[in-house]
Protein backbone atom coordinates (compact mmCIF):
# COMPACT_ATOMS: atom_id res chain seq x y z
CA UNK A 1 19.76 -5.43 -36.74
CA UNK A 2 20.69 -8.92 -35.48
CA UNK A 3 17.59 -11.28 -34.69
CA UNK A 4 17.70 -12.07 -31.36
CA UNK A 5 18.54 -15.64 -30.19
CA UNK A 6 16.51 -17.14 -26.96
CA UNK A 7 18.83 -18.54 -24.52
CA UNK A 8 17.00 -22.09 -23.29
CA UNK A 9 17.73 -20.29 -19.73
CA UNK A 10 17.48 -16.50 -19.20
CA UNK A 11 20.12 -14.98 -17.14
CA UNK A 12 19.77 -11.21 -16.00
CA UNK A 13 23.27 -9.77 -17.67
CA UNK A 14 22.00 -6.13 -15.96
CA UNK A 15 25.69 -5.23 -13.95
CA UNK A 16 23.71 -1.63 -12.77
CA UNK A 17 23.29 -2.24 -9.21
CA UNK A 18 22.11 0.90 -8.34
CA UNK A 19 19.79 1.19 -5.77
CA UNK A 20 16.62 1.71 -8.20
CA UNK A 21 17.23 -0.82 -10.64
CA UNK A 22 15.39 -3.25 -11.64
CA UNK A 23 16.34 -6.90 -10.53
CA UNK A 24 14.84 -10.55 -11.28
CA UNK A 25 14.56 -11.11 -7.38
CA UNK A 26 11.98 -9.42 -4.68
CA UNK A 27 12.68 -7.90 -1.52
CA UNK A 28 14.11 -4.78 0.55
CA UNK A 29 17.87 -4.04 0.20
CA UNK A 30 18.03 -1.76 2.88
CA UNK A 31 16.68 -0.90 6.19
CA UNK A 32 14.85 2.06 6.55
CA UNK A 33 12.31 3.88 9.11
CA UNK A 34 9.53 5.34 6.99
CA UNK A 35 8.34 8.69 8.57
CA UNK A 36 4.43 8.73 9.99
CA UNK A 37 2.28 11.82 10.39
CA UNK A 38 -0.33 12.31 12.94
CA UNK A 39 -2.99 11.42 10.84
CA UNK A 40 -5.38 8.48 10.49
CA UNK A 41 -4.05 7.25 6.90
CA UNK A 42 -0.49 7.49 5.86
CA UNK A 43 -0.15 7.26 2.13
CA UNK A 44 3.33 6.34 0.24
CA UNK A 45 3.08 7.25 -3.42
CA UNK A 46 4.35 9.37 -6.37
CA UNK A 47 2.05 10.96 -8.54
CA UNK A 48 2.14 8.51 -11.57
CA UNK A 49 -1.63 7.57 -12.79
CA UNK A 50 -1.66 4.69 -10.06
CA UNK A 51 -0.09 7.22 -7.47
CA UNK A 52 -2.75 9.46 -7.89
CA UNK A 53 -5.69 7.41 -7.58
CA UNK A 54 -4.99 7.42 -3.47
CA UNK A 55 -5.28 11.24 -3.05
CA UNK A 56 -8.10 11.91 -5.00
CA UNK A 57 -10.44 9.56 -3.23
CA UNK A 58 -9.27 10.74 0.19
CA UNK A 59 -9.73 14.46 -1.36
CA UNK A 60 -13.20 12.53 -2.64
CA UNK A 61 -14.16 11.41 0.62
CA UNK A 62 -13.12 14.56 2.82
CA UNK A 63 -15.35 16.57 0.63
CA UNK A 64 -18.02 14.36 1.35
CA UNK A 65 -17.42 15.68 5.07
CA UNK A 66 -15.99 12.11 6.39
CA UNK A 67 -13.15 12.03 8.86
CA UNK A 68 -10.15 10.71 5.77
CA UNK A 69 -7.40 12.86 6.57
CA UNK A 70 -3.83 11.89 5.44
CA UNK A 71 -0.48 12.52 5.45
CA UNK A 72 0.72 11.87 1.95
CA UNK A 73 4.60 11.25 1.45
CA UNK A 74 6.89 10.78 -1.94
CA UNK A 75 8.74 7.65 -2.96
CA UNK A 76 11.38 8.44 -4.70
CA UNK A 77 12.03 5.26 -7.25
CA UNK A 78 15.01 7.00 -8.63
CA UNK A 79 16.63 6.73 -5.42
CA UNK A 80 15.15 2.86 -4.95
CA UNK A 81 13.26 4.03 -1.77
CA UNK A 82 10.53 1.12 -2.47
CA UNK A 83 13.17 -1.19 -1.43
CA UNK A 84 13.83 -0.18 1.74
CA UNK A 85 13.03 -2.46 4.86
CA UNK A 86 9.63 -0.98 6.51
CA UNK A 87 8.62 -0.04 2.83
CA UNK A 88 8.41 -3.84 1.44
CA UNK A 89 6.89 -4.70 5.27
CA UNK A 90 3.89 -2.67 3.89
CA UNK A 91 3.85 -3.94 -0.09
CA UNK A 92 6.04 -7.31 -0.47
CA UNK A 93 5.93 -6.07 -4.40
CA UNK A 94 8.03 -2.85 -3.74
CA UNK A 95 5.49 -0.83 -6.09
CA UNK A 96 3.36 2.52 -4.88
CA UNK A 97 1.26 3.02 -3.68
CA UNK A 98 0.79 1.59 0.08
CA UNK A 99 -1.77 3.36 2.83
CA UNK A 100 -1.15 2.38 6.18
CA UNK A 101 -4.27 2.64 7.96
CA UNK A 102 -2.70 3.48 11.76
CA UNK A 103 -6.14 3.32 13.54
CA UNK A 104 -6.77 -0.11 12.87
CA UNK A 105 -2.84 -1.25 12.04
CA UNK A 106 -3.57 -2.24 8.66
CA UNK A 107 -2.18 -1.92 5.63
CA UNK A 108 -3.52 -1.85 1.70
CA UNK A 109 -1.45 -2.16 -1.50
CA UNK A 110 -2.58 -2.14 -4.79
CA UNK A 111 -3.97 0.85 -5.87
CA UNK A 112 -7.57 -0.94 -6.69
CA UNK A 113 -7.62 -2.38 -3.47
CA UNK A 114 -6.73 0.96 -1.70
CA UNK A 115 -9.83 2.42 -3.21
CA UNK A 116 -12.28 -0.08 -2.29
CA UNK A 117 -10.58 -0.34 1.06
CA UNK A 118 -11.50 3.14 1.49
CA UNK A 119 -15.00 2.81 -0.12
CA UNK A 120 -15.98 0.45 2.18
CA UNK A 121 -14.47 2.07 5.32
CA UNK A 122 -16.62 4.74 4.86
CA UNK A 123 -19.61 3.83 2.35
CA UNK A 124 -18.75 6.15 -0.41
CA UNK A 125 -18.31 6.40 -4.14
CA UNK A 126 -19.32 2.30 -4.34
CA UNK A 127 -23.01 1.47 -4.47
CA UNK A 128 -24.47 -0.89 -1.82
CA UNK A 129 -27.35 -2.13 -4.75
CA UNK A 130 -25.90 -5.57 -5.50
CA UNK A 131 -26.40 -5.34 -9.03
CA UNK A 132 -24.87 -1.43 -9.21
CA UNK A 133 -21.55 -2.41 -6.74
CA UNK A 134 -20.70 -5.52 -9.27
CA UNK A 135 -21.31 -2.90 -12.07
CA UNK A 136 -18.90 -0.87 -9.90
CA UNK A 137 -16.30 -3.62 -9.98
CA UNK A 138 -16.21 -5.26 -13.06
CA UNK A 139 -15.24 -1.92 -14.20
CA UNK A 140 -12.48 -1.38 -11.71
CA UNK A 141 -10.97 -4.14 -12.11
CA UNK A 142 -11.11 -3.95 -15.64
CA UNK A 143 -8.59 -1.03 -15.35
CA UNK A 144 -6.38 -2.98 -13.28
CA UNK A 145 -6.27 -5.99 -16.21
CA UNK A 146 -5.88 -3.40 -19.07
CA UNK A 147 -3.67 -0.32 -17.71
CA UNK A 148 -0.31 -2.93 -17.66
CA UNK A 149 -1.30 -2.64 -22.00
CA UNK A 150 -1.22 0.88 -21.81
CA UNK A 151 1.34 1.91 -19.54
CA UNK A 152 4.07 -1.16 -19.42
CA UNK A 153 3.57 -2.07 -23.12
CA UNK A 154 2.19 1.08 -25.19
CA UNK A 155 3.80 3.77 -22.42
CA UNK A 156 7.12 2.00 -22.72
CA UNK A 157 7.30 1.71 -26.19
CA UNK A 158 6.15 4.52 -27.25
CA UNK A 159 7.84 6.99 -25.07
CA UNK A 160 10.60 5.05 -22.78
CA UNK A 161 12.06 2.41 -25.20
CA UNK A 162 15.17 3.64 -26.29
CA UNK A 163 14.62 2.44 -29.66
CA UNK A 164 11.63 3.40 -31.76
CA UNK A 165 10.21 -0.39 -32.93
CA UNK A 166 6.99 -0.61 -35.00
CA UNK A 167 6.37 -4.35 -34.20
CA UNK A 168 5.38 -3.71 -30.17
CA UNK A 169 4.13 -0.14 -30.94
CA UNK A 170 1.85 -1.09 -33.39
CA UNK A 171 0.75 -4.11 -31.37
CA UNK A 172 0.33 -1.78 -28.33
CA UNK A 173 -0.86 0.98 -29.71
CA UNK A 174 -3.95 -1.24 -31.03
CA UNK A 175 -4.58 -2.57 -28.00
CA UNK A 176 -5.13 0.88 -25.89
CA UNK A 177 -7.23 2.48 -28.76
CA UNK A 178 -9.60 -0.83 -28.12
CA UNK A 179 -9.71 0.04 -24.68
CA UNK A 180 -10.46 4.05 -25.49
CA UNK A 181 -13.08 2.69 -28.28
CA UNK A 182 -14.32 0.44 -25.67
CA UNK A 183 -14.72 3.62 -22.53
CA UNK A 184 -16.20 5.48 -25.58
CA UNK A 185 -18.59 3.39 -25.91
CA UNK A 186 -19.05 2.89 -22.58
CA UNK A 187 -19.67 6.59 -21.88
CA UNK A 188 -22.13 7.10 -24.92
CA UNK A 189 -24.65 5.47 -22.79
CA UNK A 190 -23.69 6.45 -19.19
CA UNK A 191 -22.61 9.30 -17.40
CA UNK A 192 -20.41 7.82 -15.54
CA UNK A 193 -18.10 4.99 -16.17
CA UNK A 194 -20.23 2.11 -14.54
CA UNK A 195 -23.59 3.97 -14.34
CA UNK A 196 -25.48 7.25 -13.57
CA UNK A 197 -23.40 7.72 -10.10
CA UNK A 198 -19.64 8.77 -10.25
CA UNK A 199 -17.35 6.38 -8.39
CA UNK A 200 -14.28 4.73 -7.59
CA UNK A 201 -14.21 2.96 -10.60
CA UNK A 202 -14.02 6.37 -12.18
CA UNK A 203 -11.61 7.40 -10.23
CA UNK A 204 -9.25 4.99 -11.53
CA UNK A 205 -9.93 4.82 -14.94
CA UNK A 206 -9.81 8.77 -15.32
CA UNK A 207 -6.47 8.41 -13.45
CA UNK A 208 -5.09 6.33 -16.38
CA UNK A 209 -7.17 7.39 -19.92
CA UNK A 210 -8.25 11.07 -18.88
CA UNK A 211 -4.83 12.05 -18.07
CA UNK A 212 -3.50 10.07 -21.01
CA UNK A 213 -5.78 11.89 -23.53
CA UNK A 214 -5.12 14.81 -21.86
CA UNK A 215 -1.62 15.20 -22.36
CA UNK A 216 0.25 14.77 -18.98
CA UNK A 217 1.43 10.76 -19.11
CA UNK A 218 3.23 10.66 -22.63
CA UNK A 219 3.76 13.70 -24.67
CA UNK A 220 2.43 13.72 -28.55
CA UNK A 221 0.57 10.17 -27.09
CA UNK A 222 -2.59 11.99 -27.16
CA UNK A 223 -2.08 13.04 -31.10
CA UNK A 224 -1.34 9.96 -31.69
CA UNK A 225 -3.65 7.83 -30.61
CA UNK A 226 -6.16 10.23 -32.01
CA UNK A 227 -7.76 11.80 -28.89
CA UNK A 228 -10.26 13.84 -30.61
CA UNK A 229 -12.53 10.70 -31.86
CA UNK A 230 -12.97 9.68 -28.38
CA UNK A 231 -15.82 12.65 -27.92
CA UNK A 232 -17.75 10.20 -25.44
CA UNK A 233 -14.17 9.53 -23.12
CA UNK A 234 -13.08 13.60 -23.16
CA UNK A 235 -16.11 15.08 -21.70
CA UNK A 236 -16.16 12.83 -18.91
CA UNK A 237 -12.77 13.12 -18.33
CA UNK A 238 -12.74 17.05 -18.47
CA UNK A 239 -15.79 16.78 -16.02
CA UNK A 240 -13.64 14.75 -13.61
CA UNK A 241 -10.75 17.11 -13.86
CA UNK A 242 -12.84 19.49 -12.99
CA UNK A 243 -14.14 18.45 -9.83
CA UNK A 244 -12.50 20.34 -6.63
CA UNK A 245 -11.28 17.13 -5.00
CA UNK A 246 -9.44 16.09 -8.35
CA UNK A 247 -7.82 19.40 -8.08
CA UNK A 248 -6.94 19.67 -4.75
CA UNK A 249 -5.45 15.91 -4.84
CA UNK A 250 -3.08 16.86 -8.11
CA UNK A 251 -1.96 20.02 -6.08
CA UNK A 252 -1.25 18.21 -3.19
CA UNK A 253 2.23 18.26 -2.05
CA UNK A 254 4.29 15.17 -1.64
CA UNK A 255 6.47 15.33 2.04
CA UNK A 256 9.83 13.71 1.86
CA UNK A 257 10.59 10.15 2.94
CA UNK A 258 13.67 11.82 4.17
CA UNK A 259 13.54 14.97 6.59
């Protein structure tokens, strides 16, 4: 294999101009008219481990008894729907997924800001202790710092690459056992992720590590990253799957952008 040469300027040589494909420039390519249910919070996702995080806190928070009902609709990236017009008016960054909050006309991207959005709305699943909230936080947005190493570098290597390399799977692969050593740890001494309360910051960790040592984001990842030594991360993670609201959110049925 050739070494590859850096160009002193990068040019994007990517001719696919299909209507999902990547590009080095931002912004909507076509106009569109995103549908809108009757409901309080509309909710444009996919059910990829940030997708999910959205309808299992609203599942969270109706079980609770509060009024967080939802009409949840599917982006379909393969057809480059998060680059249509009213989509990109919602998330500038094209990426899911986006609640529109229709009562108060506002809307929330990012899917760590989504659940703290809806944590405060309704003061659930986030502590209002001072001390217990940061606890809350650090942790949450500790899974928005280290998921990019587990899904954009080991995820993509590992499973999407098109080539098998050793060089950025090895250097990946280190990197997200840290992070399971690290939850491990973590867990040993808690029963929940940032204390003895479960919360949002669970929610969105489980979304990314449970389901990744559970099989359903890369298959044989699990195997290989040795799932079985992280006792400490599985039986939290099997608790959280088990929880009605977790089910009832991964059940839930996407509606079409499209009627």
């Amino acid at each position: 294999m050739d070494q590859y040469v850096k160009p002193v300027v990068w040019r994007w040589e990517d001719e696919n101009n299909a209507p999902s494909g990547n590009r080095p420039t931002a912004g909507s390519r076509f106009e569109q008219t995103l549908p809108k249910g009757e409901h309080r919070f509309q909710v444009y996702s996919l059910a990829t481990p940030n997708g999910i995080k959205v309808p299992i806190l609203l599942e969270e928070l109706l079980e609770l008894g509060h009024q967080a009902d939802y009409d949840l609709f599917k982006v379909d990236i393969g057809k480059g729907e998060q680059f249509g017009s009213e989509f990109v008016a919602l998330n500038p960054n094209s990426k899911i997924p986006v609640l529109l909050d229709q009562e108060i006309g506002i809307n929330v991207f990012e899917s760590a800001n989504i659940l703290l959005y809806l944590a405060e709305q309704f003061s659930a699943l986030i502590p209002t202790d001072l001390a217990e909230r940061t606890q809350v936080l650090n942790w949450l947005f500790w899974q928005t710092g280290a998921a990019p190493f587990v899904g954009g570098g080991f995820g993509h290597f590992f499973h999407y690459a098109p080539t098998a390399q050793q060089y950025p799977i090895d250097r990946y692969t280190m990197e997200t056992k840290r992070q399971l050593d690290l939850l491990n740890q973590q867990l040993a001494q808690h029963a929940y992720v940032a204390g003895k309360e479960y919360s949002i910051a669970d929610v969105a960790i489980w979304s990314w590590y449970g389901r990744l040592l559970d099989g359903n984001l890369y298959p044989g990842a699990a195997d290989f990253l040795d799932g079985p030594s992280y006792t400490h991360v599985l039986a939290w993670a099997e608790k959280i799957k088990n929880r009605p609201a977790v089910q009832r959110a991964l059940a839930k049925e996407y509606q079409p952008m499209e009627g």
